[in-house]
C-alpha atoms as a PDB file:
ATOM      1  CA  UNK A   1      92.121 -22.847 -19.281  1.00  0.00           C
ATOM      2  CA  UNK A   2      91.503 -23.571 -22.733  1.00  0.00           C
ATOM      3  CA  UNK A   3      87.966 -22.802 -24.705  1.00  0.00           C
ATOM      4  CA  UNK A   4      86.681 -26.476 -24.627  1.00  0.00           C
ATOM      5  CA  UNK A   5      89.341 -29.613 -23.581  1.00  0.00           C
ATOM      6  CA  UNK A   6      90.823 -31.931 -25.953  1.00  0.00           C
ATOM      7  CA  UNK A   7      88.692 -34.870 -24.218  1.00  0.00           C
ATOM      8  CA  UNK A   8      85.789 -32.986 -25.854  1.00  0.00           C
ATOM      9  CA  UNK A   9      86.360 -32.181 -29.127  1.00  0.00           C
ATOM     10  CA  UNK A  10      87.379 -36.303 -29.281  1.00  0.00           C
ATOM     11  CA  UNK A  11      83.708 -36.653 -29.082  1.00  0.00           C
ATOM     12  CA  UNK A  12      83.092 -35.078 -32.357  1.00  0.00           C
ATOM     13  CA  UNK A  13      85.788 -37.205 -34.121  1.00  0.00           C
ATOM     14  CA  UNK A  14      84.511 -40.700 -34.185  1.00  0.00           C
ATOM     15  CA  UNK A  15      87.457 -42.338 -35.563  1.00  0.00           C
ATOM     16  CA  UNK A  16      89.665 -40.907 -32.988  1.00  0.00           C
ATOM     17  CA  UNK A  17      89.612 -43.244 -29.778  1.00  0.00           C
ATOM     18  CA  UNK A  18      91.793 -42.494 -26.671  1.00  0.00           C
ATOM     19  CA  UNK A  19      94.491 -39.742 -25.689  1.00  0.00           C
ATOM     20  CA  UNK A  20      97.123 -40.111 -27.671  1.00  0.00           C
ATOM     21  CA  UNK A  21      96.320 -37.009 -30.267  1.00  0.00           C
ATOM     22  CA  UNK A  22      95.540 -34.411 -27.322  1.00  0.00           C
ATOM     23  CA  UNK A  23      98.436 -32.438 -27.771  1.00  0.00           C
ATOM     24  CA  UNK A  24      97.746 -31.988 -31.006  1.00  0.00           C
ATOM     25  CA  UNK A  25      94.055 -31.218 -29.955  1.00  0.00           C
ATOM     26  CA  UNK A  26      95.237 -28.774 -27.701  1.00  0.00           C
ATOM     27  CA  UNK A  27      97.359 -26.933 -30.211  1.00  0.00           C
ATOM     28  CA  UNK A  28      94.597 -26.835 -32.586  1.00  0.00           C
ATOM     29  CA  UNK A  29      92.024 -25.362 -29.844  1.00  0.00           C
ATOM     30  CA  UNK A  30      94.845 -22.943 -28.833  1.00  0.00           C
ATOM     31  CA  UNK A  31      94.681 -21.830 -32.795  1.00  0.00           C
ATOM     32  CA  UNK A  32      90.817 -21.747 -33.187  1.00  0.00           C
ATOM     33  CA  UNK A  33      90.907 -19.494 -30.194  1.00  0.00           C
ATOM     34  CA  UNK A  34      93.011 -17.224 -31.789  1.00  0.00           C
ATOM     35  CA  UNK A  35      91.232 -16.903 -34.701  1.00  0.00           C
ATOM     36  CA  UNK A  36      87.756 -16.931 -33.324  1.00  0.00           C
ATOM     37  CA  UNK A  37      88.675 -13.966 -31.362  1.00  0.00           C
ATOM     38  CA  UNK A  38      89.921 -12.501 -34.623  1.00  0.00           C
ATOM     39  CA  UNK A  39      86.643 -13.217 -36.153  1.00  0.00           C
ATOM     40  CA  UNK A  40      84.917 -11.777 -33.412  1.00  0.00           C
ATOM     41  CA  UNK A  41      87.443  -8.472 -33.295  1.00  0.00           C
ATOM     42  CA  UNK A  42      88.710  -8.883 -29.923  1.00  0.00           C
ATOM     43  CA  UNK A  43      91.704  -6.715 -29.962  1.00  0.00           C
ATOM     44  CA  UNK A  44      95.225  -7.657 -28.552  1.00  0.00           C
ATOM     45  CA  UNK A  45      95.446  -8.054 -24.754  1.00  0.00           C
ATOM     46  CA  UNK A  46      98.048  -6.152 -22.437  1.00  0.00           C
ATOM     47  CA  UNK A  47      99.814  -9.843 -22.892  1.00  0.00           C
ATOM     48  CA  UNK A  48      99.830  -9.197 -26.778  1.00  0.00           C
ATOM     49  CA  UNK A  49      97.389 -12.369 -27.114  1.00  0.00           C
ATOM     50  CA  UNK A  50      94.436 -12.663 -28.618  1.00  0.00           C
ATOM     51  CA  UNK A  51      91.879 -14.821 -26.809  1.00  0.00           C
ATOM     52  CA  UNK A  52      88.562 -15.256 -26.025  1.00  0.00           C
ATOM     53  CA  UNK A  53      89.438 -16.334 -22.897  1.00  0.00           C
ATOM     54  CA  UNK A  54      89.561 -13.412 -19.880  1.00  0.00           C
ATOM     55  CA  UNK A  55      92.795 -11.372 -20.201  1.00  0.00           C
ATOM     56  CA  UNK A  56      93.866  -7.712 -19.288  1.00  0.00           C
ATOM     57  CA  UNK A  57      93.052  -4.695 -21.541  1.00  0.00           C
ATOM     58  CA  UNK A  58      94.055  -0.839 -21.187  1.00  0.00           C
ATOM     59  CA  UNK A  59      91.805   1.643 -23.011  1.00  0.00           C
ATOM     60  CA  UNK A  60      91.945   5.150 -23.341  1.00  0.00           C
ATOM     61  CA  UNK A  61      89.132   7.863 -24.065  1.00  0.00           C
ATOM     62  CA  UNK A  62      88.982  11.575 -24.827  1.00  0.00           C
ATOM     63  CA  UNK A  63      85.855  12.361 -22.354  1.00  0.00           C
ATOM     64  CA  UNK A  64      82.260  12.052 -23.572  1.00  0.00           C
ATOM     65  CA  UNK A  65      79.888  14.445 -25.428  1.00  0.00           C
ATOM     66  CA  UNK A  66      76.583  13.327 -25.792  1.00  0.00           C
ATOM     67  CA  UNK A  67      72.909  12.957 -23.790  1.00  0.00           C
ATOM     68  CA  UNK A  68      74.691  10.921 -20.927  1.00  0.00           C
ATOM     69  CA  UNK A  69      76.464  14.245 -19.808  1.00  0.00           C
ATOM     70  CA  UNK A  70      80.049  12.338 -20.039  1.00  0.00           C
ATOM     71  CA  UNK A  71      79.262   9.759 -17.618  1.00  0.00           C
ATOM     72  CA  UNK A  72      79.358   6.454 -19.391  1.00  0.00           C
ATOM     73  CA  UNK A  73      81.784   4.924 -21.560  1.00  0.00           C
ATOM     74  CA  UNK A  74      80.921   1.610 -23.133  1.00  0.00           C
ATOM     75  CA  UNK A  75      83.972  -0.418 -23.236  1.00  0.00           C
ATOM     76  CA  UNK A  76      85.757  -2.517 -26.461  1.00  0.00           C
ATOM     77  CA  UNK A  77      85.910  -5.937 -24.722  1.00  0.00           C
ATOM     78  CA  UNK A  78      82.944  -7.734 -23.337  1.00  0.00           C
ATOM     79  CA  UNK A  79      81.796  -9.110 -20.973  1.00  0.00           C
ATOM     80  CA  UNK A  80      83.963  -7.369 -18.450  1.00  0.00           C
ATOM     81  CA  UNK A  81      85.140  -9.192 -15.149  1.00  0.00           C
ATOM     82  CA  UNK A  82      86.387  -6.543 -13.210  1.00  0.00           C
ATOM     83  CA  UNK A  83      88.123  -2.748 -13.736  1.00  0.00           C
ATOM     84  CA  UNK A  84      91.707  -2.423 -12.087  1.00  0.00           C
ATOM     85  CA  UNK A  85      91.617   0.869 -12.504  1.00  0.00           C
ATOM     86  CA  UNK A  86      89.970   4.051 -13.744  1.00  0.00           C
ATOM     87  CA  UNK A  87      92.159   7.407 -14.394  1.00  0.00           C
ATOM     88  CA  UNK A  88      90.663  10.750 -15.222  1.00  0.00           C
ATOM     89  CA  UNK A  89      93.891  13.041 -15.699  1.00  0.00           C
ATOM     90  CA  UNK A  90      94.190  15.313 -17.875  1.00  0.00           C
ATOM     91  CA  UNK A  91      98.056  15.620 -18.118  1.00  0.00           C
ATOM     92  CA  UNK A  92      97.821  11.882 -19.003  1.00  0.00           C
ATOM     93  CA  UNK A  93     100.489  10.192 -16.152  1.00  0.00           C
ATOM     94  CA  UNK A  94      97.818   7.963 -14.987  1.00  0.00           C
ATOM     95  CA  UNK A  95      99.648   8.029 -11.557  1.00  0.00           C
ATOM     96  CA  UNK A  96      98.333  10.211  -8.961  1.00  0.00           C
ATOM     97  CA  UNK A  97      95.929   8.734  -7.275  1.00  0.00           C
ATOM     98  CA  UNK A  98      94.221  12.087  -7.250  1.00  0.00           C
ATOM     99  CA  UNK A  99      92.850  11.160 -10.483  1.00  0.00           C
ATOM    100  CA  UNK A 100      92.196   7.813  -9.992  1.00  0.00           C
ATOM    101  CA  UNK A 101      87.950   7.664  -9.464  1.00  0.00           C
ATOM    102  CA  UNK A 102      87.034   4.959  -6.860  1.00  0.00           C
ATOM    103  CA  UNK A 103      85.452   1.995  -7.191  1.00  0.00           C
ATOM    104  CA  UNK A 104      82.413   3.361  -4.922  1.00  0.00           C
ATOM    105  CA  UNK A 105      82.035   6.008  -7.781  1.00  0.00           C
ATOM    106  CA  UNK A 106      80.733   3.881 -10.931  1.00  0.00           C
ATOM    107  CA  UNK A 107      78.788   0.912 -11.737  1.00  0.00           C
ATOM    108  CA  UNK A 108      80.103  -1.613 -14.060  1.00  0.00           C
ATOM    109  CA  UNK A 109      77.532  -3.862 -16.355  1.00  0.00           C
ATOM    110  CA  UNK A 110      79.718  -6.594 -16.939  1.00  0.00           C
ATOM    111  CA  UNK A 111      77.767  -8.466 -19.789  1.00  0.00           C
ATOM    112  CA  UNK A 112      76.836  -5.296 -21.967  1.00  0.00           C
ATOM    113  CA  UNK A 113      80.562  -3.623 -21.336  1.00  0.00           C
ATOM    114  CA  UNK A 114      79.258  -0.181 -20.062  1.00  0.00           C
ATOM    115  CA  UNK A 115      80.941   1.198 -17.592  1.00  0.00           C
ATOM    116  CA  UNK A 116      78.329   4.160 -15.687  1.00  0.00           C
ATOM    117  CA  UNK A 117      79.494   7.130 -12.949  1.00  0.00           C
ATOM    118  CA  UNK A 118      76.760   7.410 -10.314  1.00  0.00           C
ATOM    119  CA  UNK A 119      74.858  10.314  -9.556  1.00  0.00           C
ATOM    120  CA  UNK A 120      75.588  11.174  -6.107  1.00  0.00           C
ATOM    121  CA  UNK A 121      79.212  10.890  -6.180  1.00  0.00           C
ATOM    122  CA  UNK A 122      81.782  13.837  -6.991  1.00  0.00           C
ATOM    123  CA  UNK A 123      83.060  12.482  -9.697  1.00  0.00           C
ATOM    124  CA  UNK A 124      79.821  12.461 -11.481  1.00  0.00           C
ATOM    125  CA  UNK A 125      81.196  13.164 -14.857  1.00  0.00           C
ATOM    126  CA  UNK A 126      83.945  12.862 -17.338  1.00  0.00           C
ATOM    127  CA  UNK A 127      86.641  15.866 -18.207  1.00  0.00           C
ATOM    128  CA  UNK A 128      86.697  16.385 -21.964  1.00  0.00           C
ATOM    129  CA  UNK A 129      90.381  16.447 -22.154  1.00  0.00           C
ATOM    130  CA  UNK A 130      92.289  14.144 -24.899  1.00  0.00           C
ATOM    131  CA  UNK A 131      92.922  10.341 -23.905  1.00  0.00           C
ATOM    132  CA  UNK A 132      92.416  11.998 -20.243  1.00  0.00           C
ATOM    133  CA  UNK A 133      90.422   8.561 -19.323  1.00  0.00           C
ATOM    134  CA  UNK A 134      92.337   5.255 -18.740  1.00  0.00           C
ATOM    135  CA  UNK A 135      90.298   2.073 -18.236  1.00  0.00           C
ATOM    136  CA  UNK A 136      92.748  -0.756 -16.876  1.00  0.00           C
ATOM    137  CA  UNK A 137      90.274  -3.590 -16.984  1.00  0.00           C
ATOM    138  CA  UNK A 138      89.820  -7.515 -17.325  1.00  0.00           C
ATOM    139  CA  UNK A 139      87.511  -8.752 -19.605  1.00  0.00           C
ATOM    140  CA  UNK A 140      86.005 -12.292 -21.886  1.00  0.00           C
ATOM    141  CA  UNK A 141      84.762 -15.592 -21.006  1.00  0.00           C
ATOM    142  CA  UNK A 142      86.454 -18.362 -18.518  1.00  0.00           C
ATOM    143  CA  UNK A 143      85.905 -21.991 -18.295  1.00  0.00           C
ATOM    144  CA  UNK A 144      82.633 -20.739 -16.107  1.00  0.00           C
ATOM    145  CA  UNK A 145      80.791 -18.268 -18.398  1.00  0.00           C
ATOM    146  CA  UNK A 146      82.284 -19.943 -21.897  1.00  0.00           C
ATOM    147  CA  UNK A 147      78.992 -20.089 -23.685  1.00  0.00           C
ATOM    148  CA  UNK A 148      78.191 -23.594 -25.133  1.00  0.00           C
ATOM    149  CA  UNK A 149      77.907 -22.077 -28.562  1.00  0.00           C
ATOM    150  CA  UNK A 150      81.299 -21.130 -28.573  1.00  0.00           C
ATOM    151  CA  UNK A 151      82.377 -24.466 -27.489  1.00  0.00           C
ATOM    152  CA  UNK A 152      80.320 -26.290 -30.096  1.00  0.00           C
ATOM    153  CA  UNK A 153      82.179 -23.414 -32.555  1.00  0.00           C
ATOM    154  CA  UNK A 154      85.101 -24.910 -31.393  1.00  0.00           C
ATOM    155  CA  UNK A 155      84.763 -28.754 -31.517  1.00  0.00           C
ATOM    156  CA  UNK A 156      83.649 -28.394 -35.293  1.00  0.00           C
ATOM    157  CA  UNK A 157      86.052 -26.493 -35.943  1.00  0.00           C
ATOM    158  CA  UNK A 158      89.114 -28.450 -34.559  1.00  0.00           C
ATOM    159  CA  UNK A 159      87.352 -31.865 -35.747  1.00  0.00           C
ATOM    160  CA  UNK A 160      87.312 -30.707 -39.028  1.00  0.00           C
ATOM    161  CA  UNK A 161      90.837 -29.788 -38.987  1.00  0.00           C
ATOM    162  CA  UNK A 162      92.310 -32.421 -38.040  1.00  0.00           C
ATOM    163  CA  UNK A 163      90.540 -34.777 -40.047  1.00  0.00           C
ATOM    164  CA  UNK A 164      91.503 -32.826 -43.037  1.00  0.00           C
ATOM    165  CA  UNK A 165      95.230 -32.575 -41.749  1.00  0.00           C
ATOM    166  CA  UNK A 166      96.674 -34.381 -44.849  1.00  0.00           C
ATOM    167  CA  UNK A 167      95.504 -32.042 -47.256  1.00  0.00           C
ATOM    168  CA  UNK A 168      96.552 -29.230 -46.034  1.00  0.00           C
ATOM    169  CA  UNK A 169      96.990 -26.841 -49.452  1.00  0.00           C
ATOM    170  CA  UNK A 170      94.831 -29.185 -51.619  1.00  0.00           C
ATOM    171  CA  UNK A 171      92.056 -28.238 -53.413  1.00  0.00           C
ATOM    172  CA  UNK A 172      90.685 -31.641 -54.817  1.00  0.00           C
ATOM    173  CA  UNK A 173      91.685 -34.861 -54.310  1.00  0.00           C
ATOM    174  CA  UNK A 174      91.649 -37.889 -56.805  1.00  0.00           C
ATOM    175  CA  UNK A 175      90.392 -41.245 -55.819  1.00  0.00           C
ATOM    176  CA  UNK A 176      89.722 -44.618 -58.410  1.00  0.00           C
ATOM    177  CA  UNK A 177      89.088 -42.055 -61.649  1.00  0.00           C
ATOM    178  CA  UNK A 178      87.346 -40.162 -59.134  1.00  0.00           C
ATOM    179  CA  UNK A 179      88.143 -36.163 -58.240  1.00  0.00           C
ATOM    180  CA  UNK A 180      86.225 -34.509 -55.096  1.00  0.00           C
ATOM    181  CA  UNK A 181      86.584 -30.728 -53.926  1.00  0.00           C
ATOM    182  CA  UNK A 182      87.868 -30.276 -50.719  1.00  0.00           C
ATOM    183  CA  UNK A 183      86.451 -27.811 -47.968  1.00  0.00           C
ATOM    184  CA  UNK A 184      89.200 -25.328 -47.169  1.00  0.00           C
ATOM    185  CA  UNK A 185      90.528 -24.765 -43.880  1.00  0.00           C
ATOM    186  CA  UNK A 186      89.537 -21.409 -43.012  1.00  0.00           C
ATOM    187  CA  UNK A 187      86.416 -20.734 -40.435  1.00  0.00           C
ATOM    188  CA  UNK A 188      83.429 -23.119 -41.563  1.00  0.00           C
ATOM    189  CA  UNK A 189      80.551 -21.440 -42.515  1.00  0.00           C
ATOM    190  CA  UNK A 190      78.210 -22.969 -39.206  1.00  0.00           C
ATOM    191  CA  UNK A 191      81.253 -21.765 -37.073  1.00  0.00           C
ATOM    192  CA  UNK A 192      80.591 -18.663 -37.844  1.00  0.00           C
ATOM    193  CA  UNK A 193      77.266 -18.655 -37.475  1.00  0.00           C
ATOM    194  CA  UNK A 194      77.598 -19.951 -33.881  1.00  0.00           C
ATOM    195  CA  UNK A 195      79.767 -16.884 -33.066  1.00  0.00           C
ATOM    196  CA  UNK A 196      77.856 -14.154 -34.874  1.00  0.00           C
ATOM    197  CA  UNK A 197      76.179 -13.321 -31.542  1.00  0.00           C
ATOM    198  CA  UNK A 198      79.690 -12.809 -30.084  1.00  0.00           C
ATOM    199  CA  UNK A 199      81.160 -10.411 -32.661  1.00  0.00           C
ATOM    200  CA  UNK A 200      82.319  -7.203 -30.770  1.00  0.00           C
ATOM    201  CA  UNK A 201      80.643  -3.900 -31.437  1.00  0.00           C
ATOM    202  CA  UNK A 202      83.072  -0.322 -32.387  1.00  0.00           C
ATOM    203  CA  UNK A 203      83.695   1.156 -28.882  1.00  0.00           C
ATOM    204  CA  UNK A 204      82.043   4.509 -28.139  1.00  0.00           C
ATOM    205  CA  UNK A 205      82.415   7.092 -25.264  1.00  0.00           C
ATOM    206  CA  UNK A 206      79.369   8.307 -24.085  1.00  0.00           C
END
């Protein structure tokens, strides 16, 4: 499912009445998303896309060091959905299931991406060993939790596009003696101010 639907970004182009440009729409949404993520540093998904939109992401981390006694790790993509799997093993095959820690044994906080081993369980703690820890994990926003900022983001975005289509590479245009600047066709300046609050911290292991 896309970030916002063609149907709505039509809303924000008043001199664009019925259907027949969805596809185009559509393409152009696909694109912002893209970017947006960019903007926001959402790294590549297992699928090689990047998307705000949910999508599968491995990580890897060399245990944790500091006042959490190596029990949290604070994950690069957020909010999280779900975690396939979690793999503590040293020698790095990620496929005994001896090293696999169970579900029952951490707590995920979905919206601030931390990822927390309980108290009471035997695994209470991370080894130290290199890239020992392997996070297998789905994370971003669906049609559901899509926050309306990002959809306004998008509908400016993709209305300004494509009603600046034909000057794609201009600068200026000329007009009855007349020459105008152009805006360019990069992020526009209230876009990205709508997806500040969305920009993805560095991840940490903790």
């Amino acid at each position: 499912m896309a970030i916002v639907s063609a149907a709505t970004v039509r809303a924000y182009i008043p001199t664009l009445t019925g259907d027949s440009q969805d596809t185009l729409l559509d393409t152009m949404i696909a694109r912002f998303d893209a970017m947006a993520a960019s903007y926001c540093s959402f790294p590549k998904q297992n699928s090689g896309a990047v998307s705000l939109e949910v999508g599968t992401y491995h990580e890897y981390f060399t245990g944790a060091t500091d006042g959490e006694n190596g029990r949290e790790l604070e994950l690069m993509v957020r909010p999280v959905v779900s975690i396939t799997s979690l793999f503590d093993d040293a020698d790095q095959h990620y496929d005994d299931t001896t090293d696999q820690i169970d579900a029952s044994n951490f707590i995920v906080y979905g919206v601030e991406g931390r990822l927390v081993l309980r108290n009471d369980k035997e695994d209470s703690s991370f080894s130290d060993a290199r890239r020992a820890i392997r996070v297998i994990y789905t994370a971003g926003y669906s049609g559901a939790t899509m926050p309306k900022a990002i959809e306004h983001a998008a509908c400016l975005q993709v209305a300004h596009w494509y009603q600046a289509r034909a000057h794609i590479g201009k600068t200026n245009v000329s007009s009855a003696g007349q020459t105008a600047a152009l805006s360019t066709l990069e992020l526009l300046p209230e876009v990205k101010q709508a997806l500040n609050p969305y920009r993805l911290p560095s991840t940490w292991v903790g």
